[in-house]
PDB file of N, CA and C in Angstrom:
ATOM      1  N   UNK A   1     167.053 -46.799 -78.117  1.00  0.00           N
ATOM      2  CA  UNK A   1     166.153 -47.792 -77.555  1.00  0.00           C
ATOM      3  C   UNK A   1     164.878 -47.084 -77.112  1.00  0.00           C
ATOM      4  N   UNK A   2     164.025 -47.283 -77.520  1.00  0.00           N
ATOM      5  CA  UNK A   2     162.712 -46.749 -77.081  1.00  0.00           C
ATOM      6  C   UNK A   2     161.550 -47.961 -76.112  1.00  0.00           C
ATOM      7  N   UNK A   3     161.161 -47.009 -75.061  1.00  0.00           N
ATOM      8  CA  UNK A   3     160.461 -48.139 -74.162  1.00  0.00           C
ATOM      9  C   UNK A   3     159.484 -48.584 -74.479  1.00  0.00           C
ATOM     10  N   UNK A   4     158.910 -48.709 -75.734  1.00  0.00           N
ATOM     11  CA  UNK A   4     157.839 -49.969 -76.275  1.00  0.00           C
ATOM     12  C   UNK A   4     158.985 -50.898 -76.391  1.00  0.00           C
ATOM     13  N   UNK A   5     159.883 -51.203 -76.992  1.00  0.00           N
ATOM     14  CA  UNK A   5     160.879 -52.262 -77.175  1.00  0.00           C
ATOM     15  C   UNK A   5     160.818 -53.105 -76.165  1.00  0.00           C
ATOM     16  N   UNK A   6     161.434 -52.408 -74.685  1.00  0.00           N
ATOM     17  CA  UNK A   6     161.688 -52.788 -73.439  1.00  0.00           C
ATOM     18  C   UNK A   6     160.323 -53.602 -72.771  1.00  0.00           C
ATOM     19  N   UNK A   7     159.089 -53.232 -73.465  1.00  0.00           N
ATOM     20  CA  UNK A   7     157.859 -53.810 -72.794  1.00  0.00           C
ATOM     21  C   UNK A   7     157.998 -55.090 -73.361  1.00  0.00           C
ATOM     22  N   UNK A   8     157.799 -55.131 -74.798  1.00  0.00           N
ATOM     23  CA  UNK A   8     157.743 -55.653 -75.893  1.00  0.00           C
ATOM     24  C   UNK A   8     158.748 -56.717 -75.582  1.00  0.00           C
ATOM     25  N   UNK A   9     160.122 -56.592 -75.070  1.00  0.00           N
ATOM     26  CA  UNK A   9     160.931 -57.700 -74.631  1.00  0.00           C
ATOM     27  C   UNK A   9     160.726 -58.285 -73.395  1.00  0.00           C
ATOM     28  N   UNK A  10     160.476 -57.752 -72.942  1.00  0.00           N
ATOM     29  CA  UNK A  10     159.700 -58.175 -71.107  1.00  0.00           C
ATOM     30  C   UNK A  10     158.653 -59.094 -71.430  1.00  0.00           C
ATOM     31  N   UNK A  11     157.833 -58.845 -72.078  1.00  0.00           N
ATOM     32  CA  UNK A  11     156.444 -59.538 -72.061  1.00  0.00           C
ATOM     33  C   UNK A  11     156.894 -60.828 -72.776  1.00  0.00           C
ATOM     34  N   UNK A  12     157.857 -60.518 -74.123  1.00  0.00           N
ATOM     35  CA  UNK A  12     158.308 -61.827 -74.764  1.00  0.00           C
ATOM     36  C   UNK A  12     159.083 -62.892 -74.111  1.00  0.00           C
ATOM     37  N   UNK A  13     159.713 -62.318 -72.933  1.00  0.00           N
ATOM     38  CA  UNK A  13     160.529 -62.863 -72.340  1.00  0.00           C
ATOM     39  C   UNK A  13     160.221 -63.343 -71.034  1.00  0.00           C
ATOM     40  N   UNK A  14     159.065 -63.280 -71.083  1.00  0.00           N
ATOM     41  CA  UNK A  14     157.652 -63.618 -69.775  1.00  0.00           C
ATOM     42  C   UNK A  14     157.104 -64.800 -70.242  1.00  0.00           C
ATOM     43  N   UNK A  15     156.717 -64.646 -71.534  1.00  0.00           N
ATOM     44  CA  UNK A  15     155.856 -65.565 -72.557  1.00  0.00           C
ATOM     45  C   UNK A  15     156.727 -66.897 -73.113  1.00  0.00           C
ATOM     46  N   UNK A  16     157.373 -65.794 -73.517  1.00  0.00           N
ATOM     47  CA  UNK A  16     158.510 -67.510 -73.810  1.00  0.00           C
ATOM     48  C   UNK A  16     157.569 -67.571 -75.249  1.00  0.00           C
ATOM     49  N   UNK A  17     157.131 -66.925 -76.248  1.00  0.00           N
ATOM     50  CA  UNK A  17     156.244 -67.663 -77.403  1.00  0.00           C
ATOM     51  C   UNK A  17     155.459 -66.392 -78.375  1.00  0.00           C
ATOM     52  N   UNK A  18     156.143 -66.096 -79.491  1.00  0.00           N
ATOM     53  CA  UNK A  18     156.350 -64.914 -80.228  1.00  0.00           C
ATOM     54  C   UNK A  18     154.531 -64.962 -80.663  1.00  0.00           C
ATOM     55  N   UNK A  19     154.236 -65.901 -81.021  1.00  0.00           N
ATOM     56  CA  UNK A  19     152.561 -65.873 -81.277  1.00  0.00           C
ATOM     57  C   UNK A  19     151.491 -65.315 -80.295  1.00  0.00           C
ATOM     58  N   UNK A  20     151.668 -65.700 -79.222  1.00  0.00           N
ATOM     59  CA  UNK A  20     150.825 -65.771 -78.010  1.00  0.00           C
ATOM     60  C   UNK A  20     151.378 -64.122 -77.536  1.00  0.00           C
ATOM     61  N   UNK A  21     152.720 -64.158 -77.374  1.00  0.00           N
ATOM     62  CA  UNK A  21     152.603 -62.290 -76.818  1.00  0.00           C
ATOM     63  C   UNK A  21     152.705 -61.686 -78.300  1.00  0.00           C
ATOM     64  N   UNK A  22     152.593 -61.764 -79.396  1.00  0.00           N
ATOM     65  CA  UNK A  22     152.081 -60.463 -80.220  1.00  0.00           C
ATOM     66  C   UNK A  22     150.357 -60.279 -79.957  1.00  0.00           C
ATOM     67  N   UNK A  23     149.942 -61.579 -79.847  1.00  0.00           N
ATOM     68  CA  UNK A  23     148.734 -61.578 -80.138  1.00  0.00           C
ATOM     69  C   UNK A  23     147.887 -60.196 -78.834  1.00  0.00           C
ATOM     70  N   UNK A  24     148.710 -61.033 -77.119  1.00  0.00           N
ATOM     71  CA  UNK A  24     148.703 -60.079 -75.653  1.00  0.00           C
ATOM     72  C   UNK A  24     148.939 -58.965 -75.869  1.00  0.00           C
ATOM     73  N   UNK A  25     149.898 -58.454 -77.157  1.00  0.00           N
ATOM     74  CA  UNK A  25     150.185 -57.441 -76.803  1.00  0.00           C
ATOM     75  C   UNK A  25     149.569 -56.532 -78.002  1.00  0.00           C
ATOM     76  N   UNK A  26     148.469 -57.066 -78.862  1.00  0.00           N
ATOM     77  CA  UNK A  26     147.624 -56.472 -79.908  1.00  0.00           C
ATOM     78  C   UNK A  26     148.242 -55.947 -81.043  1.00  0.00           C
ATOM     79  N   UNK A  27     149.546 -56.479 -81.434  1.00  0.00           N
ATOM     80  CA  UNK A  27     150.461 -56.407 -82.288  1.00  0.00           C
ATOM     81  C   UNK A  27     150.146 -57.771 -83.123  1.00  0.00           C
ATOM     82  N   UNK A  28     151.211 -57.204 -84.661  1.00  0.00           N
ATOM     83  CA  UNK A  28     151.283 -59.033 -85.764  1.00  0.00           C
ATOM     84  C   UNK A  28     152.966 -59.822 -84.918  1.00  0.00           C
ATOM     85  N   UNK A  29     152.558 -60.633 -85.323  1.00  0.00           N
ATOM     86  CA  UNK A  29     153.703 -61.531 -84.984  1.00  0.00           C
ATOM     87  C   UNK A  29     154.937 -60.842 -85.835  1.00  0.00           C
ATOM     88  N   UNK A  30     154.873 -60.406 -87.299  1.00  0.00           N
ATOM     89  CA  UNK A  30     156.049 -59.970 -87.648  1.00  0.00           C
ATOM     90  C   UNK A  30     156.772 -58.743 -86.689  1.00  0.00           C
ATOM     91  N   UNK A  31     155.200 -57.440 -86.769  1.00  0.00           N
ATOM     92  CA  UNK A  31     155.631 -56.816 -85.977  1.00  0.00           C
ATOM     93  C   UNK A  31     156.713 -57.198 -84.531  1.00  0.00           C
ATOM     94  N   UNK A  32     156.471 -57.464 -83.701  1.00  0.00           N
ATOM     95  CA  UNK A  32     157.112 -58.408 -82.679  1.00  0.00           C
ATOM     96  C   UNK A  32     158.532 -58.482 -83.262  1.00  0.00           C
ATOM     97  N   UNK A  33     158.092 -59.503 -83.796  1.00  0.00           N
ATOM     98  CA  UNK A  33     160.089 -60.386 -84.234  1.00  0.00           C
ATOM     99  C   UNK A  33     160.629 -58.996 -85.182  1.00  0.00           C
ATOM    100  N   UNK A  34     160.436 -57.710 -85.438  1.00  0.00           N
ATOM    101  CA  UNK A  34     161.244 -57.018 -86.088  1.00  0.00           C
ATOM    102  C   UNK A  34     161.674 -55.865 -84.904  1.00  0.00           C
ATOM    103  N   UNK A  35     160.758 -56.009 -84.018  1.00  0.00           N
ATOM    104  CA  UNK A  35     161.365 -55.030 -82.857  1.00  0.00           C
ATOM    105  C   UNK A  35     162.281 -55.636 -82.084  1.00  0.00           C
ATOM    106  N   UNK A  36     162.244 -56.865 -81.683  1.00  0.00           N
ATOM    107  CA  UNK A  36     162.832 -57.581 -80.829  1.00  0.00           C
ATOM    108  C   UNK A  36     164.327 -57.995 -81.764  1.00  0.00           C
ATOM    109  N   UNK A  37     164.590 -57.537 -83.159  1.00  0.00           N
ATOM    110  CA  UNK A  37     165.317 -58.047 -84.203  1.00  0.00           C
ATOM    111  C   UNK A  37     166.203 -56.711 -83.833  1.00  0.00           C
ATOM    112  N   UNK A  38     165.485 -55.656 -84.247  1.00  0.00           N
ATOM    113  CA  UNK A  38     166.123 -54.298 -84.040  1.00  0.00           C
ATOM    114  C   UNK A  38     166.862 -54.125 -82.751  1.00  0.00           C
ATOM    115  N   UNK A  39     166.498 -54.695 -81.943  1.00  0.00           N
ATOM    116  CA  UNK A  39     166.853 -54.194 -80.483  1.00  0.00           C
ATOM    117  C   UNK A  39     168.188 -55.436 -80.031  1.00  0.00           C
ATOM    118  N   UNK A  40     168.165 -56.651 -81.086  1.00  0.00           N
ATOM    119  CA  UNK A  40     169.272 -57.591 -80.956  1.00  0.00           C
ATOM    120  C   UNK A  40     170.488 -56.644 -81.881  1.00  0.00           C
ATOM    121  N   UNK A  41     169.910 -56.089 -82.779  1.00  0.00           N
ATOM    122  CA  UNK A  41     170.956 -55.413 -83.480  1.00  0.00           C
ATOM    123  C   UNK A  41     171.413 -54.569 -82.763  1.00  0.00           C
ATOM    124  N   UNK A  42     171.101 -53.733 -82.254  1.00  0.00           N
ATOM    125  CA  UNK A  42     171.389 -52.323 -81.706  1.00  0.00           C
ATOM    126  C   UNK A  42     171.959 -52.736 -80.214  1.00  0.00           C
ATOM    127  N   UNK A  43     171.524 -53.900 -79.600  1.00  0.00           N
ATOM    128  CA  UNK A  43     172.707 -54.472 -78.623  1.00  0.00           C
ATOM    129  C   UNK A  43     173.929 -54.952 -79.136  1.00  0.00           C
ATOM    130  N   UNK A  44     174.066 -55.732 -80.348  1.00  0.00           N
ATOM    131  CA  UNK A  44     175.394 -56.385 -80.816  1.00  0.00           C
ATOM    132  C   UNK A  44     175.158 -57.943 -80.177  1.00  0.00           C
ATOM    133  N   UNK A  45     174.004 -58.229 -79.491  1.00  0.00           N
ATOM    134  CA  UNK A  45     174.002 -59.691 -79.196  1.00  0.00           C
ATOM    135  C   UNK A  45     172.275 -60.327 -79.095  1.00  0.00           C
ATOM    136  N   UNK A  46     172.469 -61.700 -79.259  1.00  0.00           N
ATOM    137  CA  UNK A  46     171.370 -62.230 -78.869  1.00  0.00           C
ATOM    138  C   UNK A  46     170.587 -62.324 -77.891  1.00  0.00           C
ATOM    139  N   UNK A  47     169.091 -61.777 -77.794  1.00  0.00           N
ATOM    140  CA  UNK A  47     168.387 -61.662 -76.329  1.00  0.00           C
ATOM    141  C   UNK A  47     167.681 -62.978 -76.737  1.00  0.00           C
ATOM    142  N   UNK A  48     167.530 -64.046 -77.506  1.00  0.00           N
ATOM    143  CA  UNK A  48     166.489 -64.940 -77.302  1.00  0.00           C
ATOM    144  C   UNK A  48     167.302 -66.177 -78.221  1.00  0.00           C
ATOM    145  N   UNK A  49     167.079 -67.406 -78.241  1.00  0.00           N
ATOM    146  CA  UNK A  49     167.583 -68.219 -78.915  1.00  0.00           C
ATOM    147  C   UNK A  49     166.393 -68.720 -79.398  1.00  0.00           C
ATOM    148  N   UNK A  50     166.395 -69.186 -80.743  1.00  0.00           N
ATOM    149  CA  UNK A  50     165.374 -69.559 -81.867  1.00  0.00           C
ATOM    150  C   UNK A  50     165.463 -70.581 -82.221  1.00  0.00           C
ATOM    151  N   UNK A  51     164.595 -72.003 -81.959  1.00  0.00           N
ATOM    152  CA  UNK A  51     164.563 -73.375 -82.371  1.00  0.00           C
ATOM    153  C   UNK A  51     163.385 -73.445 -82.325  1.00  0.00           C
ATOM    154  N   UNK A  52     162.984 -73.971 -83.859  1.00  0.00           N
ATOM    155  CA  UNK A  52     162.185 -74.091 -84.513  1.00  0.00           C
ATOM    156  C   UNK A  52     160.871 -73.047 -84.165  1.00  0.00           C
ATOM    157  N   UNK A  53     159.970 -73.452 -83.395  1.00  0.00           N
ATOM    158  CA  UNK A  53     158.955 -72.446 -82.953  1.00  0.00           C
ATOM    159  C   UNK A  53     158.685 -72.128 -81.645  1.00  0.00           C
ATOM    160  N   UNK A  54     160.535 -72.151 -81.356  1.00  0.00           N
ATOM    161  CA  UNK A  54     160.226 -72.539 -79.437  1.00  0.00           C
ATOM    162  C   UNK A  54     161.450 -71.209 -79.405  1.00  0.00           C
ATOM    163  N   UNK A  55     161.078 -70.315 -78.906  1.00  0.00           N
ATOM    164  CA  UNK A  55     162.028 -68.981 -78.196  1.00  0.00           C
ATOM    165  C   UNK A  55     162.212 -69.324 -76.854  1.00  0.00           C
ATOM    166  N   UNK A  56     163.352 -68.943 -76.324  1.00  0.00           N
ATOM    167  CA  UNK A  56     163.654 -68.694 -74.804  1.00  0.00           C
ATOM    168  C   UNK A  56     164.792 -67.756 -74.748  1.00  0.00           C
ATOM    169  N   UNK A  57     165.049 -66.660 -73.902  1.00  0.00           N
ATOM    170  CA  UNK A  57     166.170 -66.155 -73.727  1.00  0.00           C
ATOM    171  C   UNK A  57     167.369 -66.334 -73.702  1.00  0.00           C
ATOM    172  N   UNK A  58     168.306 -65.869 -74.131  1.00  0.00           N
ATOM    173  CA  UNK A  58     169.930 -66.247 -74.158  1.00  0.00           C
ATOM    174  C   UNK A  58     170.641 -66.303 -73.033  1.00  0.00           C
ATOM    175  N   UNK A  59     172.047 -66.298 -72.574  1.00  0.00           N
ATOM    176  CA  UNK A  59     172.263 -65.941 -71.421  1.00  0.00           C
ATOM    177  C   UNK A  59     172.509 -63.937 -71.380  1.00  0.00           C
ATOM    178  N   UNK A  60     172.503 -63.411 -72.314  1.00  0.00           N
ATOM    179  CA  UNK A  60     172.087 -61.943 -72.684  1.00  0.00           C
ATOM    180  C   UNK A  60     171.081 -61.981 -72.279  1.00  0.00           C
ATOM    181  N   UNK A  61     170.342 -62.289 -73.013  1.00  0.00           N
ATOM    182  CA  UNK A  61     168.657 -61.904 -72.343  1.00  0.00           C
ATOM    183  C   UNK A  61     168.804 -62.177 -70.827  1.00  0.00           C
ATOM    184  N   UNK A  62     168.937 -62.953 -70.133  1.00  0.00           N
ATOM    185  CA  UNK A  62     168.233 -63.222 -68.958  1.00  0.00           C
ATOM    186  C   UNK A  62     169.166 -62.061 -68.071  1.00  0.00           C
ATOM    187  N   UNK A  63     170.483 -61.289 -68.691  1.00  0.00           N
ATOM    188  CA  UNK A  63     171.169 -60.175 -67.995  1.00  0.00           C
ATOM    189  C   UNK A  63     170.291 -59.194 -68.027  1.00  0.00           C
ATOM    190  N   UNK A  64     170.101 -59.243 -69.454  1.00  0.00           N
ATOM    191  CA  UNK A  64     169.332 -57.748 -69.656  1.00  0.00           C
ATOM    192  C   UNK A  64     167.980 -57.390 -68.974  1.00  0.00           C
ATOM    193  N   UNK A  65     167.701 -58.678 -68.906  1.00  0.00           N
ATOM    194  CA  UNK A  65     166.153 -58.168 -68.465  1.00  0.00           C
ATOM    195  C   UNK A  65     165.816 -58.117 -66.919  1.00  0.00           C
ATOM    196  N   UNK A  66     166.798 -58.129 -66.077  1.00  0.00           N
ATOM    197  CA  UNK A  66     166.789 -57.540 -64.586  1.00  0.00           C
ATOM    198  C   UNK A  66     167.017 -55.872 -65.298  1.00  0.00           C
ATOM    199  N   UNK A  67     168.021 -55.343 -66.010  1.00  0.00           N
ATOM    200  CA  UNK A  67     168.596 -54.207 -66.382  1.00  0.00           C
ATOM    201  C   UNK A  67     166.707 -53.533 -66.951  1.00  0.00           C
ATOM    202  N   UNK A  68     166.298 -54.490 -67.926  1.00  0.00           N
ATOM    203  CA  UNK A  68     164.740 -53.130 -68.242  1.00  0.00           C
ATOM    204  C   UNK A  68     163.834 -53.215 -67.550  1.00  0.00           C
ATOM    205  N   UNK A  69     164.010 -54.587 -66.556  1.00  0.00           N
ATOM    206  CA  UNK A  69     163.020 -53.982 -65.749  1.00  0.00           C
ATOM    207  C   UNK A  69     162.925 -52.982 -64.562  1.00  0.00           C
ATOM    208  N   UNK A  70     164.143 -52.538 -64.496  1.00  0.00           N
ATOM    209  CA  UNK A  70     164.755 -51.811 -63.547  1.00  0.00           C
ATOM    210  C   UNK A  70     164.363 -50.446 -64.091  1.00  0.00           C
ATOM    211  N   UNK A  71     164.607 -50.218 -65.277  1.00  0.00           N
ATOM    212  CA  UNK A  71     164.355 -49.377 -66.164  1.00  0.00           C
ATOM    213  C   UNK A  71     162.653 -48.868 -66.338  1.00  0.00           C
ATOM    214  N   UNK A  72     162.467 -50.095 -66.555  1.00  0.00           N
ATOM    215  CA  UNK A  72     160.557 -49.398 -66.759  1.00  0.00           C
ATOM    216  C   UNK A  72     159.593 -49.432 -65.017  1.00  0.00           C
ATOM    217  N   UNK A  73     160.611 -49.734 -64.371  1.00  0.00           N
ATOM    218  CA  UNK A  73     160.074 -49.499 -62.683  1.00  0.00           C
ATOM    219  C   UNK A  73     160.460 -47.826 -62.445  1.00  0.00           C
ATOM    220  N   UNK A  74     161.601 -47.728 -62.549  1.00  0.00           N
ATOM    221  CA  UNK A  74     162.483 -46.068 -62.677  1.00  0.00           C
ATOM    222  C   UNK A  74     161.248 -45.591 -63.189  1.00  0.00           C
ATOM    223  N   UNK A  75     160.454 -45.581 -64.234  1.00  0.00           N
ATOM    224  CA  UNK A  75     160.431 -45.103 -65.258  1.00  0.00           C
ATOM    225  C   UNK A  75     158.855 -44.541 -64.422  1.00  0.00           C
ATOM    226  N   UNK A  76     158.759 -46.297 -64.138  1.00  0.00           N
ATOM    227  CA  UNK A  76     156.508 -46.049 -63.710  1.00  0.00           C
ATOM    228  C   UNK A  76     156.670 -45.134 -62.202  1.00  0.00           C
ATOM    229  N   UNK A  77     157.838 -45.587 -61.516  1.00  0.00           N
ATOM    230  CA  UNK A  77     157.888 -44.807 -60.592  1.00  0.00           C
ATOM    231  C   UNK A  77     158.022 -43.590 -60.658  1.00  0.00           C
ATOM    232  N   UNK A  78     158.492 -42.798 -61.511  1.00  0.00           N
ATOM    233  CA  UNK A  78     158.316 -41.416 -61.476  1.00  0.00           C
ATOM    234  C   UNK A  78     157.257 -40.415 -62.148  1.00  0.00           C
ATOM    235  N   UNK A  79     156.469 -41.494 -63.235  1.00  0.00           N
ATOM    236  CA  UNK A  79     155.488 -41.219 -63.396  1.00  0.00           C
ATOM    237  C   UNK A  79     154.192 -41.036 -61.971  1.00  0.00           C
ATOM    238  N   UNK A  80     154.291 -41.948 -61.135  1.00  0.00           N
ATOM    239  CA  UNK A  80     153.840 -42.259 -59.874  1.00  0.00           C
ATOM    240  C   UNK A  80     154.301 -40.891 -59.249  1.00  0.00           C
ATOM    241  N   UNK A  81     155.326 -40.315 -58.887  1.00  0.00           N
ATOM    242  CA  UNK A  81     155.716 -39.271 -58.519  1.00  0.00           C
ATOM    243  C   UNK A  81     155.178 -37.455 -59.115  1.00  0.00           C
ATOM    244  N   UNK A  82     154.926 -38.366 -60.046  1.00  0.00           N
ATOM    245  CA  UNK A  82     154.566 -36.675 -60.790  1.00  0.00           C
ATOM    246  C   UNK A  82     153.149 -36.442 -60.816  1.00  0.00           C
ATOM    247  N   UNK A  83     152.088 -37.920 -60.987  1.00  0.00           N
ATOM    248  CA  UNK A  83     150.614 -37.695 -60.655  1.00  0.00           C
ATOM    249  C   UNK A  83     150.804 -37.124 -59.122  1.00  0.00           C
ATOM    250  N   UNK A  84     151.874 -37.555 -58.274  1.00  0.00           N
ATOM    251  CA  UNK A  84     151.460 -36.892 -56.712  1.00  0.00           C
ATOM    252  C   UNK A  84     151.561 -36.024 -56.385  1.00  0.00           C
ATOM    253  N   UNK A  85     152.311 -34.562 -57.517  1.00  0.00           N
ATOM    254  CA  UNK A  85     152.804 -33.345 -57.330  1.00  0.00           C
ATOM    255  C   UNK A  85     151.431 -32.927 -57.069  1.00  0.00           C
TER     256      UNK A  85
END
C-alpha cells in the first residue's frame, strides 16, 4: 500500500464523486478508479459501492478510513517532528 493511495482514498471518500476528486486531485478519472481498484484488490474487499455515477463508501470503507487517516496523521506528525529536530 503506498500513501498516495491512502490520500487518493480519503479525498474520494470526502468527495463522494470520482470526476470532481480526480479532477482536485490533478489526476484522469481513470487514473483514480485504477488506484482505488488496486487498493480494493489488495484489501480482498470493497471500499466504495458503484451505482451508476454515484460512489459512496461501503461499510469497509467507512472502517478503513478512521484506520488511514490515523495513518497519514502518524505519518504528517512525524514529519512535523523531524522539521523540529
Amino acid at each position: 500500500m503506498e500513501i498516495l493511495q491512502l490520500r487518493y482514498f480519503l479525498e474520494l471518500a470526502n468527495r463522494q464523486h470520482v470526476s470532481k476528486t480526480a479532477e482536485y486531485l490533478h489526476i484522469s478519472q481513470p487514473s483514480l478508479s485504477s488506484t482505488i481498484k488496486k487498493m480494493e484488490d489488495e484489501l480482498g474487499v470493497p471500499l466504495f459501492i458503484r451505482n451508476g455515477r454515484g460512489i459512496v463508501l461501503s461499510d469497509y470503507g467507512k472502517v478503513y478510513r478512521d484506520y488511514a487517516e490515523d495513518a497519514l496523521l502518524a505519518l504528517d506528525n512525524g514529519r512535523s517532528v523531524l522539521k523540529e529536530m
